[in-house]
Protein backbone atom coordinates (compact mmCIF):
# COMPACT_ATOMS: atom_id res chain seq x y z
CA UNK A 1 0.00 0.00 0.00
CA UNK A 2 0.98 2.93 -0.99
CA UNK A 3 1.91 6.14 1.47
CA UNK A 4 1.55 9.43 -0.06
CA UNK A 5 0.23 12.29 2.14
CA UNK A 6 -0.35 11.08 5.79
CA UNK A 7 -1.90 14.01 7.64
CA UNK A 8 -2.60 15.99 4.40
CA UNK A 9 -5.33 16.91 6.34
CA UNK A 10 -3.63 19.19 8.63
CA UNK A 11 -1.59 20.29 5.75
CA UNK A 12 1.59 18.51 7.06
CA UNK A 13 4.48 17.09 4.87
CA UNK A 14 6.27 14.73 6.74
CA UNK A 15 9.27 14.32 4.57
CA UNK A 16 10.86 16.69 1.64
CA UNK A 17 10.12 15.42 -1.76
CA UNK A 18 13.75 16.32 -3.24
CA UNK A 19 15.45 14.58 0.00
CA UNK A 20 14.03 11.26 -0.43
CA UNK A 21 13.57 10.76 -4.65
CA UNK A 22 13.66 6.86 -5.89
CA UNK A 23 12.54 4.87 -8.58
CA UNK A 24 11.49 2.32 -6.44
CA UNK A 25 8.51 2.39 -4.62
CA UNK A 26 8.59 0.05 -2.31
CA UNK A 27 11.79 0.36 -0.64
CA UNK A 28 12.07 4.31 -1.44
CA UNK A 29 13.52 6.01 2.13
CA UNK A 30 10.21 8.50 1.56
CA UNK A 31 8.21 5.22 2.36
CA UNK A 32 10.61 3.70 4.48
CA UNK A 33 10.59 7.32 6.69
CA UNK A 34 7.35 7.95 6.50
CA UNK A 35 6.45 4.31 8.02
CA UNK A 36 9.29 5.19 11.30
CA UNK A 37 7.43 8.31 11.65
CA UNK A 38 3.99 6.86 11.68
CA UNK A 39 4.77 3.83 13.85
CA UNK A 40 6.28 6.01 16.33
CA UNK A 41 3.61 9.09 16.55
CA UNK A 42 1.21 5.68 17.06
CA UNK A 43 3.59 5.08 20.21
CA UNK A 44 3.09 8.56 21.51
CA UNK A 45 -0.60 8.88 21.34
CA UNK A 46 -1.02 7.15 24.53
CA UNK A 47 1.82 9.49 25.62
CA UNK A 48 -0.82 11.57 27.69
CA UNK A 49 -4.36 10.86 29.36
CA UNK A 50 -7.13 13.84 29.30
CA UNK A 51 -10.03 14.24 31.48
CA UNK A 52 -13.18 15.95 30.55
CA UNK A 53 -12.66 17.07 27.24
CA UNK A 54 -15.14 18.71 25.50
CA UNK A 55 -17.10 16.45 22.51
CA UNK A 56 -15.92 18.80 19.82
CA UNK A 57 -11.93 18.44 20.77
CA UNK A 58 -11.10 14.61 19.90
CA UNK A 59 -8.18 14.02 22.04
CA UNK A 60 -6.44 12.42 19.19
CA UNK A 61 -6.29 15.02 17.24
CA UNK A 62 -5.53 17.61 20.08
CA UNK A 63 -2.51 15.36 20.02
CA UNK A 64 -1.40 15.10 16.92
CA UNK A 65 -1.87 17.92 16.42
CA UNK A 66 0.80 19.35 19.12
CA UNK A 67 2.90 16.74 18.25
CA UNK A 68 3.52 17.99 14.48
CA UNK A 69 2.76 21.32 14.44
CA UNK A 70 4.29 22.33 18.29
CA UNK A 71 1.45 24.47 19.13
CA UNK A 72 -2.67 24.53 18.90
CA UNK A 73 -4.63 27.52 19.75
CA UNK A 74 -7.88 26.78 22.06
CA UNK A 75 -10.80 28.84 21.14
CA UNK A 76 -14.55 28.74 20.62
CA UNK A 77 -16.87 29.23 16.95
CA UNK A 78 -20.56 29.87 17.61
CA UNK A 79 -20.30 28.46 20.88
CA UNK A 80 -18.49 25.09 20.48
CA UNK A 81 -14.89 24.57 21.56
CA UNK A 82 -12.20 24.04 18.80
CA UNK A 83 -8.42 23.48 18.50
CA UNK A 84 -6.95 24.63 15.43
CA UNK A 85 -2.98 24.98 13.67
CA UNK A 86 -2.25 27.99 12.66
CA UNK A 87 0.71 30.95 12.58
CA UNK A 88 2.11 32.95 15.34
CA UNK A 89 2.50 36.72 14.56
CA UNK A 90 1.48 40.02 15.94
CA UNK A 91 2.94 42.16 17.25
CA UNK A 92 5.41 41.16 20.05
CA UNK A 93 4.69 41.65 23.85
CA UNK A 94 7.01 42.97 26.04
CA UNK A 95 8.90 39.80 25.82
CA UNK A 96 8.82 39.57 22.40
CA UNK A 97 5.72 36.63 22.45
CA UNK A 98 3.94 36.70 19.62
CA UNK A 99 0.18 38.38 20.39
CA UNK A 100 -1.40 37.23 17.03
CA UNK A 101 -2.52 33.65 16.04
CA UNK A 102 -3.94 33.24 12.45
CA UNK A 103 -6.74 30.54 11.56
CA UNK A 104 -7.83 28.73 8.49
CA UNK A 105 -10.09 26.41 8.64
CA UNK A 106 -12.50 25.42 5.42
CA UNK A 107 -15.00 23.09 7.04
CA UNK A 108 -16.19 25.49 9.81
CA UNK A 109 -15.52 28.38 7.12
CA UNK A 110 -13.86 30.18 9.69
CA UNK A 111 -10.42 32.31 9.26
CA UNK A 112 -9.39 35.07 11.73
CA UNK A 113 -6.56 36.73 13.49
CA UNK A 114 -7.23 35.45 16.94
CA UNK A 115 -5.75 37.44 19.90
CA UNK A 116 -3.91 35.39 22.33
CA UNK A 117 -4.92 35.54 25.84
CA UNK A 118 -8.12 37.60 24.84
CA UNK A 119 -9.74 35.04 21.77
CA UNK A 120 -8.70 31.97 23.05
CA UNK A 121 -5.04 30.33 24.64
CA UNK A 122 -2.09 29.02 22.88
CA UNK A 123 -0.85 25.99 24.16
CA UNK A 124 2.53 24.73 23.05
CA UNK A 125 3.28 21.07 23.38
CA UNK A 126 7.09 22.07 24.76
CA UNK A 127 8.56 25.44 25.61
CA UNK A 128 9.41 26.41 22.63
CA UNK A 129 7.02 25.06 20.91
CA UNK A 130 9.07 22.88 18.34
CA UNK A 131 7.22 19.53 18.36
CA UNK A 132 8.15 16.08 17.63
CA UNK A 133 8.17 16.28 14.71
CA UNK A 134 12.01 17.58 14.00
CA UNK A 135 12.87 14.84 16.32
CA UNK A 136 11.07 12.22 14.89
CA UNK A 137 12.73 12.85 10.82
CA UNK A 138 16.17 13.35 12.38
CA UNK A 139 15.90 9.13 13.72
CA UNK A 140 13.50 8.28 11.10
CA UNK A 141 16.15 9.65 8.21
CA UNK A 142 18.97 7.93 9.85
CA UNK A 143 17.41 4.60 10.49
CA UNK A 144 15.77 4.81 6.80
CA UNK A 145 19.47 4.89 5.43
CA UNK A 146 20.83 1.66 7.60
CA UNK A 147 17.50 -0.02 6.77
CA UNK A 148 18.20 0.68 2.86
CA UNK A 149 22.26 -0.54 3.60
CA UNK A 150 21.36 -3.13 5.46
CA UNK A 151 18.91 -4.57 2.71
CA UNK A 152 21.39 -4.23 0.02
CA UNK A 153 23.95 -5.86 2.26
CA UNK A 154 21.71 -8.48 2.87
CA UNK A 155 21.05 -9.04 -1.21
CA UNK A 156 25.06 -8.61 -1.96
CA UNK A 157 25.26 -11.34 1.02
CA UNK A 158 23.79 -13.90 -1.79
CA UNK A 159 26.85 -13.39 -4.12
CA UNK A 160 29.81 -15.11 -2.81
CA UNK A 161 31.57 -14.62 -6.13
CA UNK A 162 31.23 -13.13 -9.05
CA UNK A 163 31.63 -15.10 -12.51
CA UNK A 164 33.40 -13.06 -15.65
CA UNK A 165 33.71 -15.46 -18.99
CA UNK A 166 35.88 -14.43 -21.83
CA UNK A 167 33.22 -15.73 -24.32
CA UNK A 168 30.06 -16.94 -25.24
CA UNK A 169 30.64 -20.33 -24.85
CA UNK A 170 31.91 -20.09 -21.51
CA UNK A 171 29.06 -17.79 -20.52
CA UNK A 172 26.89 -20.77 -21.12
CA UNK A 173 28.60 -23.02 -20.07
CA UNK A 174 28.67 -21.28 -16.88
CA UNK A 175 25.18 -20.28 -16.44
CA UNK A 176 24.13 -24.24 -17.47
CA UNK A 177 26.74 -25.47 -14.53
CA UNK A 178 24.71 -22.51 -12.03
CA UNK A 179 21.57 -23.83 -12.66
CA UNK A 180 22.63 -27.61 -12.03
CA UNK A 181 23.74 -26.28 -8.75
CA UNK A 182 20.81 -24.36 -7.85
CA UNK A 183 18.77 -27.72 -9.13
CA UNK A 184 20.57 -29.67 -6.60
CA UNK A 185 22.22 -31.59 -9.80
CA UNK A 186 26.29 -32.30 -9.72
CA UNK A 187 28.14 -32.36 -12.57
CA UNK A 188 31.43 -32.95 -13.82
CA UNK A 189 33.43 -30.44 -15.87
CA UNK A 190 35.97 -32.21 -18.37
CA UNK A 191 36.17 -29.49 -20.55
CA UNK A 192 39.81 -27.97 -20.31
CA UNK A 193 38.82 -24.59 -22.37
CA UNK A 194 35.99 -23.37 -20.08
CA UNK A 195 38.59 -23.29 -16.75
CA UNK A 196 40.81 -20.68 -18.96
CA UNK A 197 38.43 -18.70 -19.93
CA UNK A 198 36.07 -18.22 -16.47
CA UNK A 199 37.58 -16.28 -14.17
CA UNK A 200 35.86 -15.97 -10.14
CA UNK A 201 36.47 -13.09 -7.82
CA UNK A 202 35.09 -13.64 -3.92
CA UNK A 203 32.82 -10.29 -3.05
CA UNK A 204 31.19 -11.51 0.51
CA UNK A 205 34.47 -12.05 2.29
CA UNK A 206 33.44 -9.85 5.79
CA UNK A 207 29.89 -9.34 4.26
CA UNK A 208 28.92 -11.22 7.79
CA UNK A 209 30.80 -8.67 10.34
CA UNK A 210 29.16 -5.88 8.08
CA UNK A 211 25.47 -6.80 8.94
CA UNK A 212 26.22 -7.08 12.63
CA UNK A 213 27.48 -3.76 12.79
CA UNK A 214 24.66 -2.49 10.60
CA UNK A 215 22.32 -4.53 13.16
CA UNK A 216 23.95 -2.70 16.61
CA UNK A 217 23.74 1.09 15.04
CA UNK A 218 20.10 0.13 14.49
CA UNK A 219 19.18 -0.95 17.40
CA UNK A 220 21.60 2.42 18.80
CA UNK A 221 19.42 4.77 16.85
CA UNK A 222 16.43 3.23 17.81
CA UNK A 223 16.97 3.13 21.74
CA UNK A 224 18.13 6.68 21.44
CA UNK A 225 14.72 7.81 19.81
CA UNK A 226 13.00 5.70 22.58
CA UNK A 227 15.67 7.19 25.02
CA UNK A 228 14.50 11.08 23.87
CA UNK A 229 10.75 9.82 24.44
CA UNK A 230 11.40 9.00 27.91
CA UNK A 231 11.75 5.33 27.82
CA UNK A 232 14.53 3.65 28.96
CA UNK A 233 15.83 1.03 26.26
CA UNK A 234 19.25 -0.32 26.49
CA UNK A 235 21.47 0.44 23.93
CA UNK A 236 24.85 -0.72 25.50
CA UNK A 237 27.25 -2.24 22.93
CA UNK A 238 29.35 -4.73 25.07
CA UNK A 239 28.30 -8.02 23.91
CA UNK A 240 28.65 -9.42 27.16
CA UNK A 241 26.78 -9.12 30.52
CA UNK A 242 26.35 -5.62 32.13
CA UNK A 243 25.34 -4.92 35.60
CA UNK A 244 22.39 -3.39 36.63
CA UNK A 245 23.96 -0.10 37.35
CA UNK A 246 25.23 -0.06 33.66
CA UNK A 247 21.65 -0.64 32.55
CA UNK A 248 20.41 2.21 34.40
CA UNK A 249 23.46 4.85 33.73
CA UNK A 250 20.97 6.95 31.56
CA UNK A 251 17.59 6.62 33.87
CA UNK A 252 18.38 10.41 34.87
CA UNK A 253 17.88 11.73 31.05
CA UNK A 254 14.91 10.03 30.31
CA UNK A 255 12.50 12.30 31.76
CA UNK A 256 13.33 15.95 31.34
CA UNK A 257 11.62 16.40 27.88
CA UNK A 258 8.53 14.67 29.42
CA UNK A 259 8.53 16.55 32.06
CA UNK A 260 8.60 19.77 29.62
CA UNK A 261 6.33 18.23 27.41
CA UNK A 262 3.71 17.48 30.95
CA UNK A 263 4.30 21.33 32.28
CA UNK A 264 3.60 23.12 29.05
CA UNK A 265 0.48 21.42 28.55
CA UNK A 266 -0.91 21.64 32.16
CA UNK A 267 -0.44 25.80 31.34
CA UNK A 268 -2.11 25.81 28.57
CA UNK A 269 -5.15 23.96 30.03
CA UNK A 270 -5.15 26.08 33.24
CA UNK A 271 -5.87 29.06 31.07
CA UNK A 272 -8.23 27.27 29.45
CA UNK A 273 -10.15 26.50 32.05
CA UNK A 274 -10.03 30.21 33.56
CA UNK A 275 -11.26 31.29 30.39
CA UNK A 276 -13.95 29.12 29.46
CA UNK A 277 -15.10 27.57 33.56
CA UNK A 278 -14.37 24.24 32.45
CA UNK A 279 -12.13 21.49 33.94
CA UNK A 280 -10.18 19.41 32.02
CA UNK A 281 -7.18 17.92 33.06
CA UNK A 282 -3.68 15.67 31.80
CA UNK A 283 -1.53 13.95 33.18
CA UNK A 284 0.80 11.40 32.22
CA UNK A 285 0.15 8.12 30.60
CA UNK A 286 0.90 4.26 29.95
CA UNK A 287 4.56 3.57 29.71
CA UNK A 288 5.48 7.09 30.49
CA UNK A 289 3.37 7.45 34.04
CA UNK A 290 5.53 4.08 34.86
CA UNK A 291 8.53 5.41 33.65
CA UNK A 292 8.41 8.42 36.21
CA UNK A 293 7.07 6.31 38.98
CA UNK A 294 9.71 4.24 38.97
CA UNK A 295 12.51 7.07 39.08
CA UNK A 296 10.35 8.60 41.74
CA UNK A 297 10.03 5.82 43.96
CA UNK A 298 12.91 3.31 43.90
CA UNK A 299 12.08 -0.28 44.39
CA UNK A 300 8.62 0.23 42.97
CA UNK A 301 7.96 -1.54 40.12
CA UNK A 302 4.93 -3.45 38.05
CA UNK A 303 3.83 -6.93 36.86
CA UNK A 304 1.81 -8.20 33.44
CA UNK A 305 -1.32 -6.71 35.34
CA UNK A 306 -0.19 -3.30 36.03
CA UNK A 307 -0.19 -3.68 39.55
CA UNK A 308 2.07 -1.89 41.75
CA UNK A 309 4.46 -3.82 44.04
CA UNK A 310 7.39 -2.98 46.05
CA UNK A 311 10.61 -4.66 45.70
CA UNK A 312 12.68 -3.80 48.13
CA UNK A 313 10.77 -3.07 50.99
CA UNK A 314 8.50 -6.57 51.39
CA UNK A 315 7.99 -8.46 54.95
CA UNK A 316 8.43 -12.02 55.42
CA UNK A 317 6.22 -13.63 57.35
CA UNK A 318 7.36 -15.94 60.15
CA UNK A 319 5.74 -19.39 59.85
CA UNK A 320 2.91 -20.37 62.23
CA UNK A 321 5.08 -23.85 63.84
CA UNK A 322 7.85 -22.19 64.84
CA UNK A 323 7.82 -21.11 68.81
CA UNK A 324 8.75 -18.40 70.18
CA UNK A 325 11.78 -18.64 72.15
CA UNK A 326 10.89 -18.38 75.89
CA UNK A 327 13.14 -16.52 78.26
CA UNK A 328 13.26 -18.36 81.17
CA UNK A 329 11.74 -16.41 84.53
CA UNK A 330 15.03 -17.43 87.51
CA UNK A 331 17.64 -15.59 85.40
CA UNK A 332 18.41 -12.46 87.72
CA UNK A 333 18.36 -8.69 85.67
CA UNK A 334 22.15 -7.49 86.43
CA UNK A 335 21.75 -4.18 88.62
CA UNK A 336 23.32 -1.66 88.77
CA UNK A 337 24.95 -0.95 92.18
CA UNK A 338 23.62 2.91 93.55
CA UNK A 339 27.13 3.99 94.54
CA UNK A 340 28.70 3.08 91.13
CA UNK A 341 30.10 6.37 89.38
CA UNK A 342 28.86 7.33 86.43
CA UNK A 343 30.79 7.20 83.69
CA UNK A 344 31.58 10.93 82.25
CA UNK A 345 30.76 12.30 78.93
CA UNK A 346 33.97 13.15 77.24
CA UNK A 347 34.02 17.17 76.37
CA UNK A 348 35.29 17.27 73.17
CA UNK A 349 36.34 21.01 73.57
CA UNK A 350 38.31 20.21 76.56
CA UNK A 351 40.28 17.08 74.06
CA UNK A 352 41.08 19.61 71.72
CA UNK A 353 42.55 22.12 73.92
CA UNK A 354 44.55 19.00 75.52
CA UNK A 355 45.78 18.30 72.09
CA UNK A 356 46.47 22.11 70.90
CA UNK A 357 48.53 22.21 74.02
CA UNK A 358 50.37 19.69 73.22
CA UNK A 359 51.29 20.32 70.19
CA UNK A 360 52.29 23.44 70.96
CA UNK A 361 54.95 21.85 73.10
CA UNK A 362 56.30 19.76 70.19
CA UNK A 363 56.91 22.89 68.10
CA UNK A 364 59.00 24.62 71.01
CA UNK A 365 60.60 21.49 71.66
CA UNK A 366 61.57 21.41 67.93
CA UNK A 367 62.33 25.06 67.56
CA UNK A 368 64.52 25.33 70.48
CA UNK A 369 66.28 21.97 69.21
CA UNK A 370 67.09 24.13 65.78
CA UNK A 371 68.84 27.29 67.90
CA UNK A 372 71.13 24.65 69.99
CA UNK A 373 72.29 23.17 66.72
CA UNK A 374 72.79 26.68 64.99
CA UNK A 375 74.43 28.03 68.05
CA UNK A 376 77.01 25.09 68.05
């Protein structure tokens, strides 16, 4: 199936037409990209979880639409609620914010230059308001070109050798002893001629090594895209063991963007909900929700059923047949005798006077020792 315009609805190109030209359609990187990109923005839908949405504002395509275009603008058309893509301009606030959003949109047959804080709110899905998007084509275009190497790798990995005859005979005669072989047939070559004029040159010698190194920068590039997302994947290269500590050397990077991501929605929603009395609210979601619960809370982690259980922290209990050891009732508490001193508290203040005193002594002791020598 073919994959032209994804989102051509919003009016969003997902990869540059000159970048990615081919002749072949079905292993094209425009295809191959556009299929990382897709996959992935499927991945982040359940990124976040919203409560009481309005009907007219599918939280889908609230999403996507933050995700790709890095900022909505939250306003309302003959009293319905609406999220829309649009331009930033104006002009700029004290702090050089744009004050202008422009709309578009054909089905409602709406198009204005919305004020922002006044019309409606802008909401930015990070603090800048770049997206995933960027993101996203940056892995997407460098996994498309090991996934085109490592399929042509793969292909040149059926070629052993290559076969060059001198002439026509020996061309057939070659392509007639290929097809025995491929046949499962042996035969026997008497023919002294066709061993001078065939010549075979080996092409697949480390063809092997090549593909695993192809296969580790994948799976690099992949669990550094997961990595920016806020999932820990492990992308270590030693091909033996690692400790759990080396698994877990990147568990303080993983959230930050998140964590932007989480913040600069939750503003935009609060001044939605001062504007327009309503109350909806997000929070985090699926693997992400985990993800910071975990970091949060060591030891905490969760089973096939989502349930929470603690690791570190569980009691054992003792069995039922085991008594409890008895302490027996004629062995006499040791008292302590009334006129018995009590030991004294060591004042530390008084030890380090002691000490200062002392040496003090030492350096007379060694200065007048230096005079006597002198004086001699």
């Amino acid at each position: 199936m073919k994959c032209n315009k994804p989102y051509s609805d919003l009016g969003i190109a997902l990869f540059d037409e000159d970048i990615f030209k081919t002749d072949d359609k079905h292993h094209g990187k425009k295809h191959i990209g556009q299929q990382h990109i897709l996959y992935m923005l499927n991945r982040t839908q359940s990124m976040f979880d919203y409560e009481d949405l309005p009907e007219t504002i599918p939280q889908r395509n609230l999403e996507i639409m933050l995700q790709l275009n890095g900022n909505i603008f939250w306003t309302t058309v003959d009293g319905h609620h609406y999220v829309f893509t649009g331009g930033l301009g104006g002009e700029p606030d004290v702090y050089y914010e744009p004050t202008i959003y422009t709309v578009a949109n054909p089905a409602l047959n709406f198009s204005k230059n919305l004020k922002i804080g006044e019309d409606g709110v802008l909401i930015r899905s990070d603090s800048y308001g770049v997206g995933l998007l960027p993101m996203f084509q940056r892995y997407a275009s460098l996994m498309t070109e090991n996934d085109i190497t490592m399929r042509v790798a793969d292909i040149c990995s059926r070629i052993p050798f290559m076969i060059s005859a001198t002439d026509d005979k020996t061309e057939k005669s070659a392509k007639v002893f290929i097809q025995q072989i491929i046949n499962g047939e042996l035969d026997v070559i008497s023919d002294n001629p066709f061993f001078e004029g065939l010549k075979v040159n080996p092409t697949a010698a480390n063809n092997s090594t090549r593909i695993t190194d192809l296969i580790e920068y994948q799976q690099y590039l992949k669990a550094a895209w997961f990595n920016e997302l806020g999932i820990n994947a492990n992308y270590n290269m030693k091909r033996e063991s690692i400790s759990p500590d080396e698994a877990q050397l990147n568990d303080d990077a993983l959230l930050p963007y998140v964590d932007d991501m989480l913040e600069s929605r939750k503003l935009g929603i609060e001044k939605v909900n001062e504007m327009y009395g309503l109350n909806v609210k997000v929070t985090l979601a699926s693997s992400w929700l985990k993800e910071q619960i975990q970091q949060l809370t060591p030891g905490v982690d969760f089973d096939s059923d989502d349930d929470v259980h603690i690791n570190e922290f569980e009691l054992e209990e003792a069995p039922e047949d085991v008594p409890e050891e008895e302490t027996p009732e004629d062995v006499p508490e040791e008292e302590t005798p009334e006129d018995a001193p009590e030991e004294e508290t060591p004042d530390i203040e008084t030890e380090l006077e002691e000490i200062k005193e002392d040496l003090q002594e030492i350096k007379e002791d060694i200065q007048e020792g230096d005079e006597n020598a002198a004086t001699e």
